[in-house]
Structure formats: structure tokens, C-alpha cells
PDB file of N, CA and C in Angstrom:
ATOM      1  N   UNK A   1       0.820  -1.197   0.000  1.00  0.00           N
ATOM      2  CA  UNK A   1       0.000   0.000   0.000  1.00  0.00           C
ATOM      3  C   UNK A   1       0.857   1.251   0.000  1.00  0.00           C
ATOM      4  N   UNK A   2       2.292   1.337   0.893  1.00  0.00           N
ATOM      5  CA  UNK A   2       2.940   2.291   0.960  1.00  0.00           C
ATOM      6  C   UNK A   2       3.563   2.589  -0.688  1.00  0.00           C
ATOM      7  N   UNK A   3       3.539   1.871  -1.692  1.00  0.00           N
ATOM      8  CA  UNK A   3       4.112   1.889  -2.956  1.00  0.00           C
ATOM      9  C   UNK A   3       3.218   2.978  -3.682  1.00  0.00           C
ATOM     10  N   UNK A   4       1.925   2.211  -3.788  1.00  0.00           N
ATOM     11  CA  UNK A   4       0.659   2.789  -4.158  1.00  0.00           C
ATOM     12  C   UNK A   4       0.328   4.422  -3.662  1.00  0.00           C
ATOM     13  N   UNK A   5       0.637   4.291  -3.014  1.00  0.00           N
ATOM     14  CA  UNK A   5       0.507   5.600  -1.645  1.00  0.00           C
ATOM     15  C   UNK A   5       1.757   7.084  -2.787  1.00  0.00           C
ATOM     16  N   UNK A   6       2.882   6.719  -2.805  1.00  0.00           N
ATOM     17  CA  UNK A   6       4.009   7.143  -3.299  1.00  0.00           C
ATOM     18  C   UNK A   6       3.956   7.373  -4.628  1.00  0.00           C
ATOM     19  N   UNK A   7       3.347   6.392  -5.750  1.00  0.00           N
ATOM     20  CA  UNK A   7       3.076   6.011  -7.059  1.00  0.00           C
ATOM     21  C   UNK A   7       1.940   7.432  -7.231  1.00  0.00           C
ATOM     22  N   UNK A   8       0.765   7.782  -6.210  1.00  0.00           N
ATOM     23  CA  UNK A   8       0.128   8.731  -6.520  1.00  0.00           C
ATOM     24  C   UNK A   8       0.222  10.139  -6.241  1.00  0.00           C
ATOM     25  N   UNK A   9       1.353   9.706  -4.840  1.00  0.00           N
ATOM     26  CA  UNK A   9       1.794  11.577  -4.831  1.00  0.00           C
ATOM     27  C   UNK A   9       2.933  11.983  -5.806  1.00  0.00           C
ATOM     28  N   UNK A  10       3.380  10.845  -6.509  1.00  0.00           N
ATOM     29  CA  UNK A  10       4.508  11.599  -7.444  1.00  0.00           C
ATOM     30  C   UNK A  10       3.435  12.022  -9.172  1.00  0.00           C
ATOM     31  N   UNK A  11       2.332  11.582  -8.639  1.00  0.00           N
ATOM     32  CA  UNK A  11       1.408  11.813  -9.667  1.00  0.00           C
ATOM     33  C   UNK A  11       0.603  13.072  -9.594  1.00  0.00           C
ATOM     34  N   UNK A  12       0.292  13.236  -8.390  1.00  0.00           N
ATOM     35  CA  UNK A  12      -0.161  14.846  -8.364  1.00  0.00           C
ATOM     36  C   UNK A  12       1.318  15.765  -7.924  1.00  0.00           C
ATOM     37  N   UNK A  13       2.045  15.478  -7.399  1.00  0.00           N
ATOM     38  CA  UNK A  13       3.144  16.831  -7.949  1.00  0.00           C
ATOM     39  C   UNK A  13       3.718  16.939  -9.621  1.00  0.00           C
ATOM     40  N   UNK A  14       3.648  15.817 -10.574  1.00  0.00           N
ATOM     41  CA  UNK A  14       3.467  15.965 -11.702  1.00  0.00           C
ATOM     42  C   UNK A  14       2.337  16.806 -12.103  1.00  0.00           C
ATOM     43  N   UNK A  15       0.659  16.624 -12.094  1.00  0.00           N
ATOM     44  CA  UNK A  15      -0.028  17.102 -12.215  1.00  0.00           C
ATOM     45  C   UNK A  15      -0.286  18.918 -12.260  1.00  0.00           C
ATOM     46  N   UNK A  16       0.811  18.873 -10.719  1.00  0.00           N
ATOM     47  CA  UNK A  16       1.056  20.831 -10.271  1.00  0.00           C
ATOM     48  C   UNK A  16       1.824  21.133 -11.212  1.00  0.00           C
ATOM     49  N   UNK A  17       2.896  20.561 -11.689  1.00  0.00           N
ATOM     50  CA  UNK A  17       4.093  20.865 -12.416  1.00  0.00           C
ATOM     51  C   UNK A  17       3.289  21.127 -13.704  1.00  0.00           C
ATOM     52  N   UNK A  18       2.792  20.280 -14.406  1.00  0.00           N
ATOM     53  CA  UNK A  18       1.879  20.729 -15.792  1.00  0.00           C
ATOM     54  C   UNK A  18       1.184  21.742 -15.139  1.00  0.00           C
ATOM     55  N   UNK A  19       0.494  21.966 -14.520  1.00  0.00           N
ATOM     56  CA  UNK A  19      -0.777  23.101 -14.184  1.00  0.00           C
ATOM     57  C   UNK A  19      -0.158  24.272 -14.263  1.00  0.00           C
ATOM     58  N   UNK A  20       0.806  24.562 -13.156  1.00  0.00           N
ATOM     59  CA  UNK A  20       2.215  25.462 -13.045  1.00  0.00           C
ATOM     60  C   UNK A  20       2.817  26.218 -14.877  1.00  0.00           C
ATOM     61  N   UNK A  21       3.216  25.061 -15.528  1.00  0.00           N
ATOM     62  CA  UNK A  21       3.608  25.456 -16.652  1.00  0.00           C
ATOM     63  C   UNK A  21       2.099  25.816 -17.599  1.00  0.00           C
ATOM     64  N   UNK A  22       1.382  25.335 -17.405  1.00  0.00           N
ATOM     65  CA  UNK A  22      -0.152  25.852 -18.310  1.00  0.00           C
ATOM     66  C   UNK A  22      -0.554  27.049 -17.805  1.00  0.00           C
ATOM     67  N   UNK A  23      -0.392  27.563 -16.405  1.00  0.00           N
ATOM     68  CA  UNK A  23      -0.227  29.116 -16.241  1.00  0.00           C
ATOM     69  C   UNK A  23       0.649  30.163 -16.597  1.00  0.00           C
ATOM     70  N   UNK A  24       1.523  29.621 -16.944  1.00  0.00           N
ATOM     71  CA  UNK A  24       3.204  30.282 -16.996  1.00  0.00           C
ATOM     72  C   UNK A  24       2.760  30.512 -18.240  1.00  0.00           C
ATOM     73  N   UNK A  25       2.967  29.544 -19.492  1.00  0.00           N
ATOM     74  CA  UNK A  25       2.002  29.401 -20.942  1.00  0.00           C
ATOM     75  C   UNK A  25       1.308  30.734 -21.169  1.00  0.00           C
ATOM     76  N   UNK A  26       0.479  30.514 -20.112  1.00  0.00           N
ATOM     77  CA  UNK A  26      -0.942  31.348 -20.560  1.00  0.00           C
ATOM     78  C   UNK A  26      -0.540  32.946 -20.034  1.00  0.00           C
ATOM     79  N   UNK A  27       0.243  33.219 -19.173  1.00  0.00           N
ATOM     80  CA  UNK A  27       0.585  34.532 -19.301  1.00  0.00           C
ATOM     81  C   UNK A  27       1.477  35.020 -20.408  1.00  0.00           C
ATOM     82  N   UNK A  28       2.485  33.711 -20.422  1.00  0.00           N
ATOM     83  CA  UNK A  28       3.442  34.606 -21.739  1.00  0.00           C
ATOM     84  C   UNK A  28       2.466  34.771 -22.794  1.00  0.00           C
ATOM     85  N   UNK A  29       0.854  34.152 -23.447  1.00  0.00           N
ATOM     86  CA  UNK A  29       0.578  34.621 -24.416  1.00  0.00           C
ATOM     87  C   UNK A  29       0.082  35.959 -24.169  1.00  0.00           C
ATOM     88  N   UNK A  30      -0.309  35.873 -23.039  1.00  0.00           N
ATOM     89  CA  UNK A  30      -0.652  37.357 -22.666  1.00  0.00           C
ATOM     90  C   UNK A  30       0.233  38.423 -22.821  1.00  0.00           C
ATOM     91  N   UNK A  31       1.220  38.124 -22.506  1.00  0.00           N
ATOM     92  CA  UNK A  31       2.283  39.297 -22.342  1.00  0.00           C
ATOM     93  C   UNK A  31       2.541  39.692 -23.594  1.00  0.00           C
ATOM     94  N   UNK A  32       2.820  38.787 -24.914  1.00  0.00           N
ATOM     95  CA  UNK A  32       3.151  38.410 -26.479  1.00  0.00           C
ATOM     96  C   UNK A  32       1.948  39.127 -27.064  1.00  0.00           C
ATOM     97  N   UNK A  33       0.871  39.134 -26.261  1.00  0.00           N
ATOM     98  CA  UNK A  33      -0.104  39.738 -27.364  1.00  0.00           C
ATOM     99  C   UNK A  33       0.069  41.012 -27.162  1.00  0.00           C
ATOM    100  N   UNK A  34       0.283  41.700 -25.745  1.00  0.00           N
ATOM    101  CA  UNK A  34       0.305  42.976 -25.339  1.00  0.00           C
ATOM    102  C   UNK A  34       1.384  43.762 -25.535  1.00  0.00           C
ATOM    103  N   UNK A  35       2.699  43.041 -26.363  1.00  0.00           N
ATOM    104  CA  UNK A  35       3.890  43.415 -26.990  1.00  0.00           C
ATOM    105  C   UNK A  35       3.600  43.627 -27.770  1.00  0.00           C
ATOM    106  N   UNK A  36       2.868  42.897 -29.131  1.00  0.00           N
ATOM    107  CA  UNK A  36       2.352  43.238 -29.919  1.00  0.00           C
ATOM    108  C   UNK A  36       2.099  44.387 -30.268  1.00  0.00           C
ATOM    109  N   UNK A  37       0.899  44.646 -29.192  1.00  0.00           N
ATOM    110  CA  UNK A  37      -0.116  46.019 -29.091  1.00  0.00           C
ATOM    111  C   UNK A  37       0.888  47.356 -29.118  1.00  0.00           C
ATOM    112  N   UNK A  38       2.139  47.129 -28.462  1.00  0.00           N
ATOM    113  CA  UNK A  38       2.731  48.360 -28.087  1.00  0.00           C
ATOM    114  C   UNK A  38       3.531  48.636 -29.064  1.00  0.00           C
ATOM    115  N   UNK A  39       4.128  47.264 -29.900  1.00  0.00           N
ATOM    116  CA  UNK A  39       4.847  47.393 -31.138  1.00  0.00           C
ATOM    117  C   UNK A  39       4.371  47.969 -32.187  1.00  0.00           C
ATOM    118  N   UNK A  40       3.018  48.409 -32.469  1.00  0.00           N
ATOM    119  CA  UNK A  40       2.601  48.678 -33.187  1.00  0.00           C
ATOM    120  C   UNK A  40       1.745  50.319 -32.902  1.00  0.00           C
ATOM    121  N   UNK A  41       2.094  50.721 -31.456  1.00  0.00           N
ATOM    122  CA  UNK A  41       1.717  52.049 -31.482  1.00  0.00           C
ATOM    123  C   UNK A  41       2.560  53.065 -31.252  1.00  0.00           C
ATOM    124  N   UNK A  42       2.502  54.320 -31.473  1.00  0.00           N
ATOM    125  CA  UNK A  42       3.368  55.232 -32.833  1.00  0.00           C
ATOM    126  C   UNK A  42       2.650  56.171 -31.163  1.00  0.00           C
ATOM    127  N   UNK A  43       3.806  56.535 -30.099  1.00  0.00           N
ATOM    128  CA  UNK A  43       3.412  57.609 -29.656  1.00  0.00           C
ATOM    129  C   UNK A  43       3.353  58.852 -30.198  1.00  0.00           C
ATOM    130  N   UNK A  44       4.125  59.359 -31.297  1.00  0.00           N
ATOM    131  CA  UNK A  44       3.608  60.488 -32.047  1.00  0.00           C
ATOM    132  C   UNK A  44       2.297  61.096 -32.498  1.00  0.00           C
ATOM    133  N   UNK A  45       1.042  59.628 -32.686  1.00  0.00           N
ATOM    134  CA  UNK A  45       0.245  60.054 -33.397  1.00  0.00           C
ATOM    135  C   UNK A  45      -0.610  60.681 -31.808  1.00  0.00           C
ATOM    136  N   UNK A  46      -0.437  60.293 -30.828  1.00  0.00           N
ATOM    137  CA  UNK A  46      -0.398  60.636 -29.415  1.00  0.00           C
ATOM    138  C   UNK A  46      -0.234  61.869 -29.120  1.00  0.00           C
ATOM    139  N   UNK A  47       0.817  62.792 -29.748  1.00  0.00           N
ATOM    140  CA  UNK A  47       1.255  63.624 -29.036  1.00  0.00           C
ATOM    141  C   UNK A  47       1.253  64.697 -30.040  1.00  0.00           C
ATOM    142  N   UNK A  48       1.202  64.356 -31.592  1.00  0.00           N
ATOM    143  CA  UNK A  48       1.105  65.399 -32.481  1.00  0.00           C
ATOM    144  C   UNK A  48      -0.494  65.178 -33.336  1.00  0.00           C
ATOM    145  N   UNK A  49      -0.803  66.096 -33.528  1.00  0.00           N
ATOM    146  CA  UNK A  49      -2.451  65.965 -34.244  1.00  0.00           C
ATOM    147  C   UNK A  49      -1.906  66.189 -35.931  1.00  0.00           C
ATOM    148  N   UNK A  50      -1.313  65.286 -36.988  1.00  0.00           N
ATOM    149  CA  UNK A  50      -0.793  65.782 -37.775  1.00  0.00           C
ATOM    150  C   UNK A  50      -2.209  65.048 -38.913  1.00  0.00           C
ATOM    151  N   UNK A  51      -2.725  66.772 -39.527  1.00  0.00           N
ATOM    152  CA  UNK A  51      -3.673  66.758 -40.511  1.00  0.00           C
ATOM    153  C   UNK A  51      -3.779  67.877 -41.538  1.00  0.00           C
ATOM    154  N   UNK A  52      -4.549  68.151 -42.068  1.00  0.00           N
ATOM    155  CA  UNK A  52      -4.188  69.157 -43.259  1.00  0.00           C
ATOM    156  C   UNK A  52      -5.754  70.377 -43.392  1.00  0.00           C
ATOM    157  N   UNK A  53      -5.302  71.240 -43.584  1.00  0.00           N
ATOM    158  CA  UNK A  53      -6.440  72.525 -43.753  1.00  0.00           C
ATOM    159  C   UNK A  53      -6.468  73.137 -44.859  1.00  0.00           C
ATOM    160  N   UNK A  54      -7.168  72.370 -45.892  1.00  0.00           N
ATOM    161  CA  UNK A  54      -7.478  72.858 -46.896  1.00  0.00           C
ATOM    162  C   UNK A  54      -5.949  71.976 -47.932  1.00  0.00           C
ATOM    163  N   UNK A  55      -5.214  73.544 -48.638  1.00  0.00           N
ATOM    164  CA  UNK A  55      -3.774  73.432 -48.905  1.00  0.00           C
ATOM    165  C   UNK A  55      -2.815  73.332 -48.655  1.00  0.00           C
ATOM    166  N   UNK A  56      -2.835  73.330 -46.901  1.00  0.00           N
ATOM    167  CA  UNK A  56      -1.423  73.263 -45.962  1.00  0.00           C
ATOM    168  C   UNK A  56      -1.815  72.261 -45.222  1.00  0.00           C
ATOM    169  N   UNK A  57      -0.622  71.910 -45.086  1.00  0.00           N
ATOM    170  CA  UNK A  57      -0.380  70.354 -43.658  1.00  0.00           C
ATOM    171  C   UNK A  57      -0.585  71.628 -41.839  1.00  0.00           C
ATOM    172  N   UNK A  58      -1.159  70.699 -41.157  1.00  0.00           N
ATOM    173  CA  UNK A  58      -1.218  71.338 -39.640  1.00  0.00           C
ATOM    174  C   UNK A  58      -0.531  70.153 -38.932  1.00  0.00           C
ATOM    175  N   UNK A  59       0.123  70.548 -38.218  1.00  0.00           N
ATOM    176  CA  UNK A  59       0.424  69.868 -36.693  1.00  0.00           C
ATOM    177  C   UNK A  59       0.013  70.348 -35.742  1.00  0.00           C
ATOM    178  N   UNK A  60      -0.874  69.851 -35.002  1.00  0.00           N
ATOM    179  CA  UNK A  60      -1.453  70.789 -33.775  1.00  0.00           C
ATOM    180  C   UNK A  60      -2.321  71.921 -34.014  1.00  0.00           C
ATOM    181  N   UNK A  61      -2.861  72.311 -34.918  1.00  0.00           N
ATOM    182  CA  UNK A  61      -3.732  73.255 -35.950  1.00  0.00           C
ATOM    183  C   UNK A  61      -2.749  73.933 -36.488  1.00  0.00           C
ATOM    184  N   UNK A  62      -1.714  74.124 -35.915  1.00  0.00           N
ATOM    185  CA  UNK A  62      -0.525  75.065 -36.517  1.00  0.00           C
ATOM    186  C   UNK A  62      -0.389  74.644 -37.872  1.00  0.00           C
ATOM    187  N   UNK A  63      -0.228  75.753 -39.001  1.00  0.00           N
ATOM    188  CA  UNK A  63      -0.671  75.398 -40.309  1.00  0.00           C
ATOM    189  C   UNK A  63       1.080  75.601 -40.748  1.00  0.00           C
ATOM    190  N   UNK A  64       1.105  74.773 -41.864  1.00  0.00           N
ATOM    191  CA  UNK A  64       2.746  74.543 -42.411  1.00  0.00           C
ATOM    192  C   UNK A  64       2.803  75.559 -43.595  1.00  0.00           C
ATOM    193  N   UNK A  65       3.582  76.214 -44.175  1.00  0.00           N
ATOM    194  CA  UNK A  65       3.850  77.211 -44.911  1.00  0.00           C
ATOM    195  C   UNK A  65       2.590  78.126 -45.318  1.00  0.00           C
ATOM    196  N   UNK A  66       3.101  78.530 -46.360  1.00  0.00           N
ATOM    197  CA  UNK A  66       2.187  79.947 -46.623  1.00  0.00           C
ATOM    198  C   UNK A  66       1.986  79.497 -48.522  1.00  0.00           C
ATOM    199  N   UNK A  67       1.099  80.245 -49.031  1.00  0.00           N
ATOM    200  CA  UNK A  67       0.896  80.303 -50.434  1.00  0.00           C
ATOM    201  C   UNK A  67       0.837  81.623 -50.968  1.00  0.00           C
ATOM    202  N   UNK A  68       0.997  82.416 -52.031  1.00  0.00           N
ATOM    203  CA  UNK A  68       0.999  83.838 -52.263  1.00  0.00           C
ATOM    204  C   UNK A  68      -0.073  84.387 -52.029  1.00  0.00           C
ATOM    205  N   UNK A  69      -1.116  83.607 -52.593  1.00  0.00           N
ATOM    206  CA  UNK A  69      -2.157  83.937 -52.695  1.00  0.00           C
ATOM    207  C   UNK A  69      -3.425  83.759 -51.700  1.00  0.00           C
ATOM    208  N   UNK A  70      -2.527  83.131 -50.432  1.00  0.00           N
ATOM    209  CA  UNK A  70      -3.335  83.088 -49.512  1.00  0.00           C
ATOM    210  C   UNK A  70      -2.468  83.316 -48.505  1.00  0.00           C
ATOM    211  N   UNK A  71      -3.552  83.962 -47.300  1.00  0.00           N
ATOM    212  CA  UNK A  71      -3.204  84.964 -46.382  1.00  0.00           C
ATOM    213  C   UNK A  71      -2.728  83.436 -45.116  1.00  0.00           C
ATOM    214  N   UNK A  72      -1.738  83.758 -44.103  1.00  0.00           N
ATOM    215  CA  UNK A  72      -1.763  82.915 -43.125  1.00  0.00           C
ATOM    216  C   UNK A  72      -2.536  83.601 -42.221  1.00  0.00           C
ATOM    217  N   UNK A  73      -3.248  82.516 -41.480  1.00  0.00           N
ATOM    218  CA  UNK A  73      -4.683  83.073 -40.654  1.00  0.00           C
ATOM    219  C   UNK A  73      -3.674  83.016 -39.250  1.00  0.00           C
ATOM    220  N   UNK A  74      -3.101  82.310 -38.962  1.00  0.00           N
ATOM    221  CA  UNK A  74      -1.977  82.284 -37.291  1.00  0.00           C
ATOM    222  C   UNK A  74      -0.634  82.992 -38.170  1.00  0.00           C
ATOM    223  N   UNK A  75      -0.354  84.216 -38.044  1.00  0.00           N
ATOM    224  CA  UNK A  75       1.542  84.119 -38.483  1.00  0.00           C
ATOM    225  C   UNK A  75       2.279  84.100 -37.895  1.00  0.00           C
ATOM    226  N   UNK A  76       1.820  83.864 -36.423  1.00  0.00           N
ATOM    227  CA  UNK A  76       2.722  83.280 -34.967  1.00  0.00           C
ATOM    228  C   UNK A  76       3.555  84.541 -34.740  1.00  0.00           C
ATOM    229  N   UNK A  77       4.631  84.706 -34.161  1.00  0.00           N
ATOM    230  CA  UNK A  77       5.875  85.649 -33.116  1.00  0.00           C
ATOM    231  C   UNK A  77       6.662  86.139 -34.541  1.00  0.00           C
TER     232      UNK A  77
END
């Protein structure tokens, strides 16, 4: 009986050991997906608003050059 006894606790600390690694598993996909996520975001588009008004590019509404024929509406300092 003492064999039997031994035969099943080396069977559930196997059991923890898989369980153990099927958690471990399951966070690294977690972590892998959320690398992902960060690999692929561009803090710039974050921090600069870069779009266009009309004929000029803006960053931040701030409008990018001038045309002759049109007046700059901000001509800043």
C-alpha cells in the first residue's frame, strides 16, 4: 500500500508541475499579445495631431507654410 501511496503523490506533484507550466504558458501569451499592441503604437500620433487645412499640412492646428495667394490666418511671433 505504501508503494501505491508514493506512485500517486509523485502523480499529483506531476499534475502541479503541468498546471504550473499551463499558467506560466498562458501569461506569456498574454504578455506576447500585449507586446504586440505596443509594437505597433506610434506615440507620435499621441502627441502630435498631424492633418491638413485645406492646402497646408497642420500639426497641432498650426498650419505649415504659406501660399501667395493666400493669407496665413496664425503668423505666430
Amino acid at each position: 500500500m505504501g508503494v501505491l501511496l508514493l506512485i500517486e503523490f509523485e502523480a499529483s506533484k506531476s499534475n502541479k508541475r503541468y498546471e504550473e507550466r499551463d499558467a506560466i504558458l498562458a501569461k506569456i501569451e498574454v504578455f506576447q499579445a500585449h507586446l504586440e499592441l505596443l509594437k505597433r503604437t506610434n506615440v507620435l500620433n499621441d502627441a502630435f495631431l498631424i492633418w491638413h487645412d485645406g492646402e497646408f499640412g497642420t500639426i497641432n492646428n498650426f498650419q505649415l507654410g504659406q501660399l501667395p495667394k493666400i493669407l496665413v490666418k496664425n503668423p505666430g511671433p
